[in-house]
PDB file of N, CA and C in Angstrom:
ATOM      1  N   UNK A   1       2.597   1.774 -12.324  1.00  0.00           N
ATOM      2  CA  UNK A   1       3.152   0.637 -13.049  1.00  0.00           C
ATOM      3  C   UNK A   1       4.592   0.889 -13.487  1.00  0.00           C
ATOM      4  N   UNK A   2       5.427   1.877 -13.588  1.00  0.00           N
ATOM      5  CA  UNK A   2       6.200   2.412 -14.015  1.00  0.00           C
ATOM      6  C   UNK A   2       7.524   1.938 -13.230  1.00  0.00           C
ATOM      7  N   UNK A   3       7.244   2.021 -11.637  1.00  0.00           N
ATOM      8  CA  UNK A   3       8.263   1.147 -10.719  1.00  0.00           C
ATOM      9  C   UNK A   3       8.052  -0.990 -11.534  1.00  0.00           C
ATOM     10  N   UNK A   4       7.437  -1.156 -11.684  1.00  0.00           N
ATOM     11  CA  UNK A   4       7.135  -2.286 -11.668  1.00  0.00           C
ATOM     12  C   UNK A   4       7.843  -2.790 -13.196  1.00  0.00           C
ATOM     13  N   UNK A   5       7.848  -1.586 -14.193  1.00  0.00           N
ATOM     14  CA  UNK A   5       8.551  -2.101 -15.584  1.00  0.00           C
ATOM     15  C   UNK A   5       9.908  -1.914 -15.285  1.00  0.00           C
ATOM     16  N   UNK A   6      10.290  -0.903 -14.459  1.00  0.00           N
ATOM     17  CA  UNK A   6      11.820  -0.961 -14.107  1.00  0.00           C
ATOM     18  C   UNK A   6      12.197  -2.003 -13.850  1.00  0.00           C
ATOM     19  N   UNK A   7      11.553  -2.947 -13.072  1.00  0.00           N
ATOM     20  CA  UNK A   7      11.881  -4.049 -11.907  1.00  0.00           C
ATOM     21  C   UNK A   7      12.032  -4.827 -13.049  1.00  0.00           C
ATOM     22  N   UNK A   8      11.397  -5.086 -13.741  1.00  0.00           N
ATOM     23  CA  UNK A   8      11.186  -6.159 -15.293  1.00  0.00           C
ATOM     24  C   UNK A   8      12.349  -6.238 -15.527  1.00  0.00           C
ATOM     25  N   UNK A   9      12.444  -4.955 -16.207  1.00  0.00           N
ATOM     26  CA  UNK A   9      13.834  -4.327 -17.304  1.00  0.00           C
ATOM     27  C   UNK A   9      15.172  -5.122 -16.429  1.00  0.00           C
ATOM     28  N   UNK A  10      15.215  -4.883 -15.484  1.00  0.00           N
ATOM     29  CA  UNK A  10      16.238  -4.781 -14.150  1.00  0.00           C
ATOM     30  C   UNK A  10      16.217  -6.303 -14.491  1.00  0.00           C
ATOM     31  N   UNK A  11      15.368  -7.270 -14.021  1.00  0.00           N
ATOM     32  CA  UNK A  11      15.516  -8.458 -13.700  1.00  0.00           C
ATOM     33  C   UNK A  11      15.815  -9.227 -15.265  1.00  0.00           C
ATOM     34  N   UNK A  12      15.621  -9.016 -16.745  1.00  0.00           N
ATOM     35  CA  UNK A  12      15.425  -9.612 -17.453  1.00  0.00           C
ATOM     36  C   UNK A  12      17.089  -9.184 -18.041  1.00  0.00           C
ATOM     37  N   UNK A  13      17.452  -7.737 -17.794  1.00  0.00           N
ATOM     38  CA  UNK A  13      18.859  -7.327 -18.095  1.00  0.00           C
ATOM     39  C   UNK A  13      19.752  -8.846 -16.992  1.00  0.00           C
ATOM     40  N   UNK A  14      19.400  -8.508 -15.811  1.00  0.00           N
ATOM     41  CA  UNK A  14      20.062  -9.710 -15.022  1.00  0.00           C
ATOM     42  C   UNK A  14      20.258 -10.693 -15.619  1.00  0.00           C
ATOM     43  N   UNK A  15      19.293 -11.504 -15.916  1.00  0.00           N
ATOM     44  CA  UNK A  15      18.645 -13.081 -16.639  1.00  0.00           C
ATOM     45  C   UNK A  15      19.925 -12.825 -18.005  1.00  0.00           C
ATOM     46  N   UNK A  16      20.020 -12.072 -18.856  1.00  0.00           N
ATOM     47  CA  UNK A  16      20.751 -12.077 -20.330  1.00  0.00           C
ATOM     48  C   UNK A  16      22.618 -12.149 -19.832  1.00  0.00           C
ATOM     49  N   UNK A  17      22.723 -10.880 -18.612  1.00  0.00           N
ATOM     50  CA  UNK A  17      23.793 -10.775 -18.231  1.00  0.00           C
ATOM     51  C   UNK A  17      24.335 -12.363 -17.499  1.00  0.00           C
ATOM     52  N   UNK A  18      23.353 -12.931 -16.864  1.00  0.00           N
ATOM     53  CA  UNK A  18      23.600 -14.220 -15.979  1.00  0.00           C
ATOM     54  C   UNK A  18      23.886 -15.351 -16.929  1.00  0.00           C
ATOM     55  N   UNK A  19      23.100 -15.764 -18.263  1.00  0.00           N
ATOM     56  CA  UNK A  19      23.118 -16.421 -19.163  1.00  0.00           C
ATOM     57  C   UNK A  19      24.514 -16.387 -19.790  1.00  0.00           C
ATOM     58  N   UNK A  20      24.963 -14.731 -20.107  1.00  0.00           N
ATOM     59  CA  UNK A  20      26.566 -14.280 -20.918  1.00  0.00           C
ATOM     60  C   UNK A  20      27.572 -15.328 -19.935  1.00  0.00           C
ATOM     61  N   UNK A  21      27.101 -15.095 -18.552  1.00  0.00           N
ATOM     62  CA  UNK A  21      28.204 -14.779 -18.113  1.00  0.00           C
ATOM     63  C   UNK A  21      28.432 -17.099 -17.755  1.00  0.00           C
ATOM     64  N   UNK A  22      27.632 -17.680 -18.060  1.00  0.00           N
ATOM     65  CA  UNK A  22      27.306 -19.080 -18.289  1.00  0.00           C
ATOM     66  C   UNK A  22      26.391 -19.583 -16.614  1.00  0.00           C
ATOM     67  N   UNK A  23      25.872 -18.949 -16.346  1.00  0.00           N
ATOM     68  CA  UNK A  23      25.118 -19.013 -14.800  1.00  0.00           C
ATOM     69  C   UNK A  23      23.262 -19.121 -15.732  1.00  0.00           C
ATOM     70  N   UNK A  24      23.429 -20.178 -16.110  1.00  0.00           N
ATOM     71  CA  UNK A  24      22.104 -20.824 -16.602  1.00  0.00           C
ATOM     72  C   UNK A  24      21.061 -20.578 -15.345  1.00  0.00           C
ATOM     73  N   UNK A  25      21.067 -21.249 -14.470  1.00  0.00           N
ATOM     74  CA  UNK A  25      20.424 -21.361 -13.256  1.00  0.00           C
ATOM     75  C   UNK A  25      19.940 -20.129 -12.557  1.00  0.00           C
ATOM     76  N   UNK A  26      20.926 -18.956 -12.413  1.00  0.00           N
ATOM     77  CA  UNK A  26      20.634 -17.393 -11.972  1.00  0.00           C
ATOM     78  C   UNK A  26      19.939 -16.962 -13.056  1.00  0.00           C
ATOM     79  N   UNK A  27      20.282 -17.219 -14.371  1.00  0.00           N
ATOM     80  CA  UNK A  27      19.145 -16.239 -15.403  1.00  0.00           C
ATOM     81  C   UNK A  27      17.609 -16.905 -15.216  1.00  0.00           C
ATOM     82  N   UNK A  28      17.923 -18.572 -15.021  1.00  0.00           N
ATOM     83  CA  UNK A  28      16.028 -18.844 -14.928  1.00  0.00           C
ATOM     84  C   UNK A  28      15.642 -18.396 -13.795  1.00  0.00           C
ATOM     85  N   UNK A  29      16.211 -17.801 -12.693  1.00  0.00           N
ATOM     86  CA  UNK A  29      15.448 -17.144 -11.265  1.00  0.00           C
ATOM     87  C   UNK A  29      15.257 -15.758 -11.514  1.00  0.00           C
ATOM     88  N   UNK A  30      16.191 -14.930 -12.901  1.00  0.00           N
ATOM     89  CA  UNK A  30      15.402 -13.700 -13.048  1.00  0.00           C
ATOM     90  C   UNK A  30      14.919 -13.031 -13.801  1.00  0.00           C
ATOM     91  N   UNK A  31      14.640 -14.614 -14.886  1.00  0.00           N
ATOM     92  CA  UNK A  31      13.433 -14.675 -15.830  1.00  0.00           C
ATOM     93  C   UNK A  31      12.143 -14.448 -14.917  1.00  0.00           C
ATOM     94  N   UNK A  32      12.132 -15.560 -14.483  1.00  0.00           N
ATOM     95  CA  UNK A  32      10.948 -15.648 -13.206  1.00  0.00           C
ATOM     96  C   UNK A  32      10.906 -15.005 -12.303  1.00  0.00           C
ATOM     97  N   UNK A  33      11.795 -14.402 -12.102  1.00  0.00           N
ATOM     98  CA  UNK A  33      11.274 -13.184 -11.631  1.00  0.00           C
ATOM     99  C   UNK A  33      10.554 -11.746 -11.926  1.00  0.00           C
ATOM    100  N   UNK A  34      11.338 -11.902 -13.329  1.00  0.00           N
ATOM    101  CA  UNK A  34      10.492 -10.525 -13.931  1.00  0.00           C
ATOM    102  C   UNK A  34       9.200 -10.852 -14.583  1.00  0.00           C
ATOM    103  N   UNK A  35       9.150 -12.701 -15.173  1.00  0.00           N
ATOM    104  CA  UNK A  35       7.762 -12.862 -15.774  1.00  0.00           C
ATOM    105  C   UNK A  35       6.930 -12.286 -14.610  1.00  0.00           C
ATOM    106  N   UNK A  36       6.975 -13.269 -13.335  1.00  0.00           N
ATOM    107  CA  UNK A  36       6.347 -12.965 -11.698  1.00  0.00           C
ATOM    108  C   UNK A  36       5.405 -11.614 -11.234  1.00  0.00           C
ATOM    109  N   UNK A  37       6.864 -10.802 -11.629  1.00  0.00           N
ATOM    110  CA  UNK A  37       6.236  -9.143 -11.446  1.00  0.00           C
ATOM    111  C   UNK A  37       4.903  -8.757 -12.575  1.00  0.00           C
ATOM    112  N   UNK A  38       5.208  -9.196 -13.576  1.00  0.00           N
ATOM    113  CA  UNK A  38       3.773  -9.034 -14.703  1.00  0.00           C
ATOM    114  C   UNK A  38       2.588 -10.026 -14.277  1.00  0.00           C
ATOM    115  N   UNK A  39       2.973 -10.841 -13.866  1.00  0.00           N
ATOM    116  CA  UNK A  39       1.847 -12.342 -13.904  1.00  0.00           C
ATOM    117  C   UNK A  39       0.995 -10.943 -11.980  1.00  0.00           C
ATOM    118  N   UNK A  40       2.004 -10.885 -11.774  1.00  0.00           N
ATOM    119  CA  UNK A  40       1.228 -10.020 -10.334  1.00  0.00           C
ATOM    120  C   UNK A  40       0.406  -8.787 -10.834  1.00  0.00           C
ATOM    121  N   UNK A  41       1.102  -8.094 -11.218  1.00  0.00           N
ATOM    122  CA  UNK A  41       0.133  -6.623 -11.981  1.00  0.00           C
ATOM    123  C   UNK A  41      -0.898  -7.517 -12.533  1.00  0.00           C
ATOM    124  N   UNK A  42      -0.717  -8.204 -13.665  1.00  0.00           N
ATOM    125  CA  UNK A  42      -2.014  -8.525 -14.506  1.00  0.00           C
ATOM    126  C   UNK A  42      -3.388  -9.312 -13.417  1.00  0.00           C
ATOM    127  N   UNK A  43      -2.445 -10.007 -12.616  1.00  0.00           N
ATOM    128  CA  UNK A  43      -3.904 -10.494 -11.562  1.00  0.00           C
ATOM    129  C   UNK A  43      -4.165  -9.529 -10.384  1.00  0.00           C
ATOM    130  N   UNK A  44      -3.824  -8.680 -10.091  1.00  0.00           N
ATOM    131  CA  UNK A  44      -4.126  -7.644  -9.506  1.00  0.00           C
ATOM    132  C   UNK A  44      -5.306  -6.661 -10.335  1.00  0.00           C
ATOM    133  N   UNK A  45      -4.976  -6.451 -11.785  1.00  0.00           N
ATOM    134  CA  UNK A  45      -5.746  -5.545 -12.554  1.00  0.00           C
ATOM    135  C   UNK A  45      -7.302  -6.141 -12.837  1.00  0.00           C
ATOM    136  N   UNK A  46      -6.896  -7.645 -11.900  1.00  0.00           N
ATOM    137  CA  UNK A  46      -7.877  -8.695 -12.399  1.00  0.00           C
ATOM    138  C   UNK A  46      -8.807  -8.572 -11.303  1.00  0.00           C
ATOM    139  N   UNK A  47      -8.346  -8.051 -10.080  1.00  0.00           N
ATOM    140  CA  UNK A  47      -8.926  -8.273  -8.904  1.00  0.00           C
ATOM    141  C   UNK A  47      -8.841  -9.554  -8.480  1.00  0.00           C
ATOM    142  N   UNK A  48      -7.002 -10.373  -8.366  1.00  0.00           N
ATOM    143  CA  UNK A  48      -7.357 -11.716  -8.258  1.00  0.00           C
ATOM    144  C   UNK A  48      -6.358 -11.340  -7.214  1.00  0.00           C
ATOM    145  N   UNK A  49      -6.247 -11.667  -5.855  1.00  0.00           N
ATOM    146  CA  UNK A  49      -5.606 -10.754  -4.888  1.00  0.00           C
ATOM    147  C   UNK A  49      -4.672 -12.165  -4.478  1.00  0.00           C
ATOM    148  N   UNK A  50      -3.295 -12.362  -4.590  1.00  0.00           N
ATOM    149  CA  UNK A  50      -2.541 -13.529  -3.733  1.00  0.00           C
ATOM    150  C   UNK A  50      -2.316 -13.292  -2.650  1.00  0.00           C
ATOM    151  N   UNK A  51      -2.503 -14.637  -1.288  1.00  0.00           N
ATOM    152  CA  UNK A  51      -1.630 -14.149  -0.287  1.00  0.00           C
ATOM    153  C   UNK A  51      -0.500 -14.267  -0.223  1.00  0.00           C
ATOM    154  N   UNK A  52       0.389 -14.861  -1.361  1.00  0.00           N
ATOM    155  CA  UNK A  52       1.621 -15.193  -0.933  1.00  0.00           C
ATOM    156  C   UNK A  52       2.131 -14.781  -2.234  1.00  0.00           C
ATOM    157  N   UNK A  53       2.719 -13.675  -2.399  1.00  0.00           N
ATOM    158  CA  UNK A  53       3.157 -12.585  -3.531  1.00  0.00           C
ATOM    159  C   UNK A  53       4.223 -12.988  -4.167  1.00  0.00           C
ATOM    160  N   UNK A  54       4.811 -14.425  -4.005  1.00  0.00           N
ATOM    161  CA  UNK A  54       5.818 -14.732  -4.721  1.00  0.00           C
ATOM    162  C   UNK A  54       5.435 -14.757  -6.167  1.00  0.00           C
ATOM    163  N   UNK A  55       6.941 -14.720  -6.708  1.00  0.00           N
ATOM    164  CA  UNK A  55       6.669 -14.914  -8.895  1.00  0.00           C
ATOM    165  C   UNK A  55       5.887 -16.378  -8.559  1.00  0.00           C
ATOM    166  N   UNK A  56       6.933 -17.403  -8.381  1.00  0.00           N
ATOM    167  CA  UNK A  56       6.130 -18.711  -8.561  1.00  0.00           C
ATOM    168  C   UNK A  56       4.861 -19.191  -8.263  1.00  0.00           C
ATOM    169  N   UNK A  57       4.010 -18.307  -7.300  1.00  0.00           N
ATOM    170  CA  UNK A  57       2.823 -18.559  -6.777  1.00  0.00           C
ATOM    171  C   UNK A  57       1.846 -17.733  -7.812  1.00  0.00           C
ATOM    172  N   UNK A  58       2.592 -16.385  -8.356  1.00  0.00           N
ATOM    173  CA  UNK A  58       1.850 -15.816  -9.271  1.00  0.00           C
ATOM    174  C   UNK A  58       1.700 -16.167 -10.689  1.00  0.00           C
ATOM    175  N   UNK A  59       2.731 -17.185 -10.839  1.00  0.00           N
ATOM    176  CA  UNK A  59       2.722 -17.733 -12.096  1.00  0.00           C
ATOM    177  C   UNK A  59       1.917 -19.151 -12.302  1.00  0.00           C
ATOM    178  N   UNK A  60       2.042 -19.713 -10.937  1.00  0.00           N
ATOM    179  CA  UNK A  60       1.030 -20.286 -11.280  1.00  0.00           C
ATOM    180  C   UNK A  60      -0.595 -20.227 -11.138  1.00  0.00           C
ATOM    181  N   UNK A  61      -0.795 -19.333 -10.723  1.00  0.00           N
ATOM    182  CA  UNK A  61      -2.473 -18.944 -10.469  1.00  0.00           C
ATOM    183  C   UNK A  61      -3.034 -17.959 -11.954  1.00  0.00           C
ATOM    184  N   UNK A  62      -1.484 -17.552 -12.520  1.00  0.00           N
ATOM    185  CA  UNK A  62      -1.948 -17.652 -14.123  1.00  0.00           C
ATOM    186  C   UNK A  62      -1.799 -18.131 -15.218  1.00  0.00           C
ATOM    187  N   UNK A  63      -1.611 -19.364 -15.088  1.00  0.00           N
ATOM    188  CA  UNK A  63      -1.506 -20.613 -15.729  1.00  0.00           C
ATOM    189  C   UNK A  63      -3.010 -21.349 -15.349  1.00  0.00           C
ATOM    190  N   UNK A  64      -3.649 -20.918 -14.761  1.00  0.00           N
ATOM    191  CA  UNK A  64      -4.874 -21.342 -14.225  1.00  0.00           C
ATOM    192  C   UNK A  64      -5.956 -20.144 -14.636  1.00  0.00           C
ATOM    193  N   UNK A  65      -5.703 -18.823 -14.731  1.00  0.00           N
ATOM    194  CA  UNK A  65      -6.452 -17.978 -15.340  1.00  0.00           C
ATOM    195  C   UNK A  65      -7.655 -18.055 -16.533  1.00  0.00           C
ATOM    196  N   UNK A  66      -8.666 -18.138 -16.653  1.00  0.00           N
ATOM    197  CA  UNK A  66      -9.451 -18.263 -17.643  1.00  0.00           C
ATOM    198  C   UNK A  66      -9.218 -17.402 -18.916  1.00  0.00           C
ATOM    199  N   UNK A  67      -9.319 -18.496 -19.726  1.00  0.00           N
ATOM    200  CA  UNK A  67      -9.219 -17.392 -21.178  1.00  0.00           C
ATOM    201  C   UNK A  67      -7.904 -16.949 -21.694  1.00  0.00           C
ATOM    202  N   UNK A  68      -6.388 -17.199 -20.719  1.00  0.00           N
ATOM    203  CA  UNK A  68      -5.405 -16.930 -20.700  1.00  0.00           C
ATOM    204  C   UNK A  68      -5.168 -17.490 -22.321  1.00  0.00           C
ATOM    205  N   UNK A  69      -4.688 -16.723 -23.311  1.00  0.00           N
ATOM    206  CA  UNK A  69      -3.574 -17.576 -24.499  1.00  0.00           C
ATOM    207  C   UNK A  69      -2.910 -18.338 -24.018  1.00  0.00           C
ATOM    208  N   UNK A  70      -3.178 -19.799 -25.102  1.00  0.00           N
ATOM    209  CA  UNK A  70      -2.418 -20.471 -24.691  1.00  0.00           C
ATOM    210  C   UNK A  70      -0.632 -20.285 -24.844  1.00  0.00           C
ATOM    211  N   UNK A  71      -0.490 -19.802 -25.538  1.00  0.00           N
ATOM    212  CA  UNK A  71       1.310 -19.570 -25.774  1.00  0.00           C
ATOM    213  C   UNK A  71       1.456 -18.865 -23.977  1.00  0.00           C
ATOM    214  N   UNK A  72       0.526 -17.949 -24.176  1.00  0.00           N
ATOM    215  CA  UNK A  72       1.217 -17.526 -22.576  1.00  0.00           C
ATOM    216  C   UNK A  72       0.835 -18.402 -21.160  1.00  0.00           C
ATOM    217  N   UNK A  73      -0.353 -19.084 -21.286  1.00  0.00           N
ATOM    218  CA  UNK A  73      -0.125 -20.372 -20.455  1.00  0.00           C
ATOM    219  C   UNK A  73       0.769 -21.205 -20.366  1.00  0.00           C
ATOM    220  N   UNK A  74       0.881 -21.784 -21.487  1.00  0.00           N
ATOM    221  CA  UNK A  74       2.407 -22.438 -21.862  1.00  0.00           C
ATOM    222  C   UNK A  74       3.962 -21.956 -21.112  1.00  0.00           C
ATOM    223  N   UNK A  75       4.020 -20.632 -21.604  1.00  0.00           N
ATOM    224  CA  UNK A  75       5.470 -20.200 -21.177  1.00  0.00           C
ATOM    225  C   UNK A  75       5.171 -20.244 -19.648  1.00  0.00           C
ATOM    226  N   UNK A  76       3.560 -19.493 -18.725  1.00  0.00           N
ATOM    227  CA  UNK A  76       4.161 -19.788 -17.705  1.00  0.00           C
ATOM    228  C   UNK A  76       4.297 -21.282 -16.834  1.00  0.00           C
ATOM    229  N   UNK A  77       3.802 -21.834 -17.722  1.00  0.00           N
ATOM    230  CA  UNK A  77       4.225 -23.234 -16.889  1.00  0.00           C
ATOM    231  C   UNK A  77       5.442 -24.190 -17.004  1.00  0.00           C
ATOM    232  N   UNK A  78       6.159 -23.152 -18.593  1.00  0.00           N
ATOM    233  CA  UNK A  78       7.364 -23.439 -18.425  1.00  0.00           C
ATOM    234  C   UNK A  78       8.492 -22.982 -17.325  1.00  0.00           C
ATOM    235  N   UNK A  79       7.654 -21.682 -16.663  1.00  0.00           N
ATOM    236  CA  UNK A  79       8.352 -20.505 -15.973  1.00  0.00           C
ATOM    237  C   UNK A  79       8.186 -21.511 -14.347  1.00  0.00           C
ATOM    238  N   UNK A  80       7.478 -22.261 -13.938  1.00  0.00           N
ATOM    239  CA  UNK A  80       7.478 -22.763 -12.890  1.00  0.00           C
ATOM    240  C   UNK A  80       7.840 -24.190 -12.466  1.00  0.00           C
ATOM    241  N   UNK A  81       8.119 -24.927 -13.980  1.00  0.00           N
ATOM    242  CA  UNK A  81       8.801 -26.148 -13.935  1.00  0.00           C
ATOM    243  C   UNK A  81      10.410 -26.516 -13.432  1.00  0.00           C
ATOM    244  N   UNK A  82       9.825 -27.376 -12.176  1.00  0.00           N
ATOM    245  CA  UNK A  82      10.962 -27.445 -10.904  1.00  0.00           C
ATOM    246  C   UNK A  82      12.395 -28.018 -11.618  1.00  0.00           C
ATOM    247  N   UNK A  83      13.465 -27.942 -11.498  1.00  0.00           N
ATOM    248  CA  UNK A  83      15.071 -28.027 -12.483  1.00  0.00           C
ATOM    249  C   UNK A  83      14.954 -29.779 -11.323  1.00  0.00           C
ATOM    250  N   UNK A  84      15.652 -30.310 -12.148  1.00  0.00           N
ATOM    251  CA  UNK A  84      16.461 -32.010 -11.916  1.00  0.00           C
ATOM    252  C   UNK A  84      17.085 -32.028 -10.952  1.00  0.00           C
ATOM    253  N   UNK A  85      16.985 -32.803 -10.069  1.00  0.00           N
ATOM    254  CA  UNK A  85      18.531 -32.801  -8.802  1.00  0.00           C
ATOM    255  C   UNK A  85      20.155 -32.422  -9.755  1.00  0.00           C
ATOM    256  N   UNK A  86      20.059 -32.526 -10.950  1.00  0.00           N
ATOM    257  CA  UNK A  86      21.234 -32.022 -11.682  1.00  0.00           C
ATOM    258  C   UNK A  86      21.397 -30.624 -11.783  1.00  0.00           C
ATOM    259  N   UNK A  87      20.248 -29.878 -11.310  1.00  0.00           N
ATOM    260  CA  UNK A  87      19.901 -28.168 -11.535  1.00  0.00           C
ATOM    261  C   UNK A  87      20.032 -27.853 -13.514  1.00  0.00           C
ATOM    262  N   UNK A  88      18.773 -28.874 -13.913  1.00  0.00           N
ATOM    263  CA  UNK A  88      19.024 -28.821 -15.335  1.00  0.00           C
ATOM    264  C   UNK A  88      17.195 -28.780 -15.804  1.00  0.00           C
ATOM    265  N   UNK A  89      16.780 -28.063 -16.390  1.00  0.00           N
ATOM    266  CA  UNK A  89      15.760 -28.380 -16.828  1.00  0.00           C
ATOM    267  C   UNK A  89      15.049 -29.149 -17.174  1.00  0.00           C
ATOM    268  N   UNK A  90      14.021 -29.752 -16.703  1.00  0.00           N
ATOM    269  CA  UNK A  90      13.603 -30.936 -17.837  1.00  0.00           C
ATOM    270  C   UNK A  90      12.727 -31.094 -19.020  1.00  0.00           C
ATOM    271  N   UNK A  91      13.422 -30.188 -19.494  1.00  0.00           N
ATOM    272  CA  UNK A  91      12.054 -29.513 -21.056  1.00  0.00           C
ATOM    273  C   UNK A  91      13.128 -28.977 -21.940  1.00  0.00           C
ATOM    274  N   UNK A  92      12.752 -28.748 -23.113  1.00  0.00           N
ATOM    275  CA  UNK A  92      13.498 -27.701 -23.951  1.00  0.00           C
ATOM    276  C   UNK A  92      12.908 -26.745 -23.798  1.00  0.00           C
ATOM    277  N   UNK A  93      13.240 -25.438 -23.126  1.00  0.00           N
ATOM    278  CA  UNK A  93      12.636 -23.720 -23.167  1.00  0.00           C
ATOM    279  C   UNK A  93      13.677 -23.213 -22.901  1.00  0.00           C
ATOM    280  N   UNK A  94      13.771 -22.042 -23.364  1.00  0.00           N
ATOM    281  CA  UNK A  94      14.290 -20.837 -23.127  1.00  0.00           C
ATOM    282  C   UNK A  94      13.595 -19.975 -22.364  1.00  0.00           C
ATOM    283  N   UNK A  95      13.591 -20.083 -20.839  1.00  0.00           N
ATOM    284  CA  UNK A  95      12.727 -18.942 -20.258  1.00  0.00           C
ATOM    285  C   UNK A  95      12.921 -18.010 -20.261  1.00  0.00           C
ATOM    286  N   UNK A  96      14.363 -17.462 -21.021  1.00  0.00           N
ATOM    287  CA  UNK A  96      14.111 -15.985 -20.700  1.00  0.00           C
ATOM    288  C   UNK A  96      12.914 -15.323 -21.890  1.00  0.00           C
ATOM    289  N   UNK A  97      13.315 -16.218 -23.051  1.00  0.00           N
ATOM    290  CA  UNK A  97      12.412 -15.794 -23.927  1.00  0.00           C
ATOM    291  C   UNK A  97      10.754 -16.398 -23.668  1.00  0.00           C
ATOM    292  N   UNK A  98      10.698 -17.674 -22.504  1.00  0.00           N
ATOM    293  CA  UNK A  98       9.071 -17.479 -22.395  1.00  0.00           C
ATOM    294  C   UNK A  98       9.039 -15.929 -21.455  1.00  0.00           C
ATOM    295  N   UNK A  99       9.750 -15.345 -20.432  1.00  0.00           N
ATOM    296  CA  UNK A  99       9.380 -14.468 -19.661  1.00  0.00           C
ATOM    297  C   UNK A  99       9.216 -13.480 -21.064  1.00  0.00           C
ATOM    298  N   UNK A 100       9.976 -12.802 -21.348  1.00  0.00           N
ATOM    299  CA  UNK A 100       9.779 -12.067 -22.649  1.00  0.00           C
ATOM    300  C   UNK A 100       8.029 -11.915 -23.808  1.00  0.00           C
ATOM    301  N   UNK A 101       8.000 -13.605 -23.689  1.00  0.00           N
ATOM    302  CA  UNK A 101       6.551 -13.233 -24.339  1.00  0.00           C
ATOM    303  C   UNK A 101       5.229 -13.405 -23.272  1.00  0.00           C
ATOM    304  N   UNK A 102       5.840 -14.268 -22.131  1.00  0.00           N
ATOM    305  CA  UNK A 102       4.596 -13.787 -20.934  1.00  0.00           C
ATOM    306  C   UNK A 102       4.308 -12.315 -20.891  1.00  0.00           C
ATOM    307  N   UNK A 103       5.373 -11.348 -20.513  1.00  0.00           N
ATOM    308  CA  UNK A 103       5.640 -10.178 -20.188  1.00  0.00           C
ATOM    309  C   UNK A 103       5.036  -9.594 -21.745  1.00  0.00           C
ATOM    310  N   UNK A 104       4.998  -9.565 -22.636  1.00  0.00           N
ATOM    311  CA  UNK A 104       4.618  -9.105 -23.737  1.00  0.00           C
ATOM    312  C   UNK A 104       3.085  -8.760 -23.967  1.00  0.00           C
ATOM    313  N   UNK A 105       2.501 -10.331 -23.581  1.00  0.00           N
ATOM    314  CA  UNK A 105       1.869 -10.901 -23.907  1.00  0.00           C
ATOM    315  C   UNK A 105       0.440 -10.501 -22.596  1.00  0.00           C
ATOM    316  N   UNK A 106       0.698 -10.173 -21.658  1.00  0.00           N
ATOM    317  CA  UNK A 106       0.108  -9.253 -20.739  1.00  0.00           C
ATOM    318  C   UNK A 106       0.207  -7.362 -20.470  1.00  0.00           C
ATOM    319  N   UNK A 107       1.096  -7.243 -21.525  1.00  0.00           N
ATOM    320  CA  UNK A 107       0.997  -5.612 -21.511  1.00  0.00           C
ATOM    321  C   UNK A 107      -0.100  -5.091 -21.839  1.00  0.00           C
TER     322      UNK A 107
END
């Protein structure tokens, strides 16, 4: 698991640095990406096996998870909600901070 928190760290440093730097759009791809990498370990630990190993496919098959908290259901379905032909959200979230408590929230 140890490669896999790097990858986190890595992608969520990205997401804060992408946000500084005003690239809204690059930090929500590596929010979701690092939520992705946890939402995969945790359904793996689950014995819930994806064929298609993307974050977004893994985020949503745990948004569907039984028993999941809802706060962390929540964030990930904030984590997979498609951006406006404007490339603008259509919600109020902060995903880096839902990835943050997905990722928390499955340790």
């Amino acid at each position: 698991m140890a490669n896999e928190d790097l990858e986190i760290n890595a992608e969520l440093q990205n997401a804060e640095r992408a946000r500084q730097a005003g690239n809204e759009g690059r930090a929500r791809v590596c929010a979701r990406r690092a939520a992705g990498i946890a939402a995969r370990v945790f359904l793996d630990r689950h014995a819930l096996r994806l064929r298609d190993r993307s974050a977004y496919t893994a985020l949503l098959a745990l948004a569907e998870f039984p028993g999941l908290a809802p706060d962390l259901r929540a964030a990930a379905l904030h984590l997979v909600t498609r951006v406006t032909e404007e490339f603008t959200l259509p919600l109020d979230a902060d995903l880096i901070a839902d990835a943050r408590t997905l990722i928390g929230g499955l340790g």
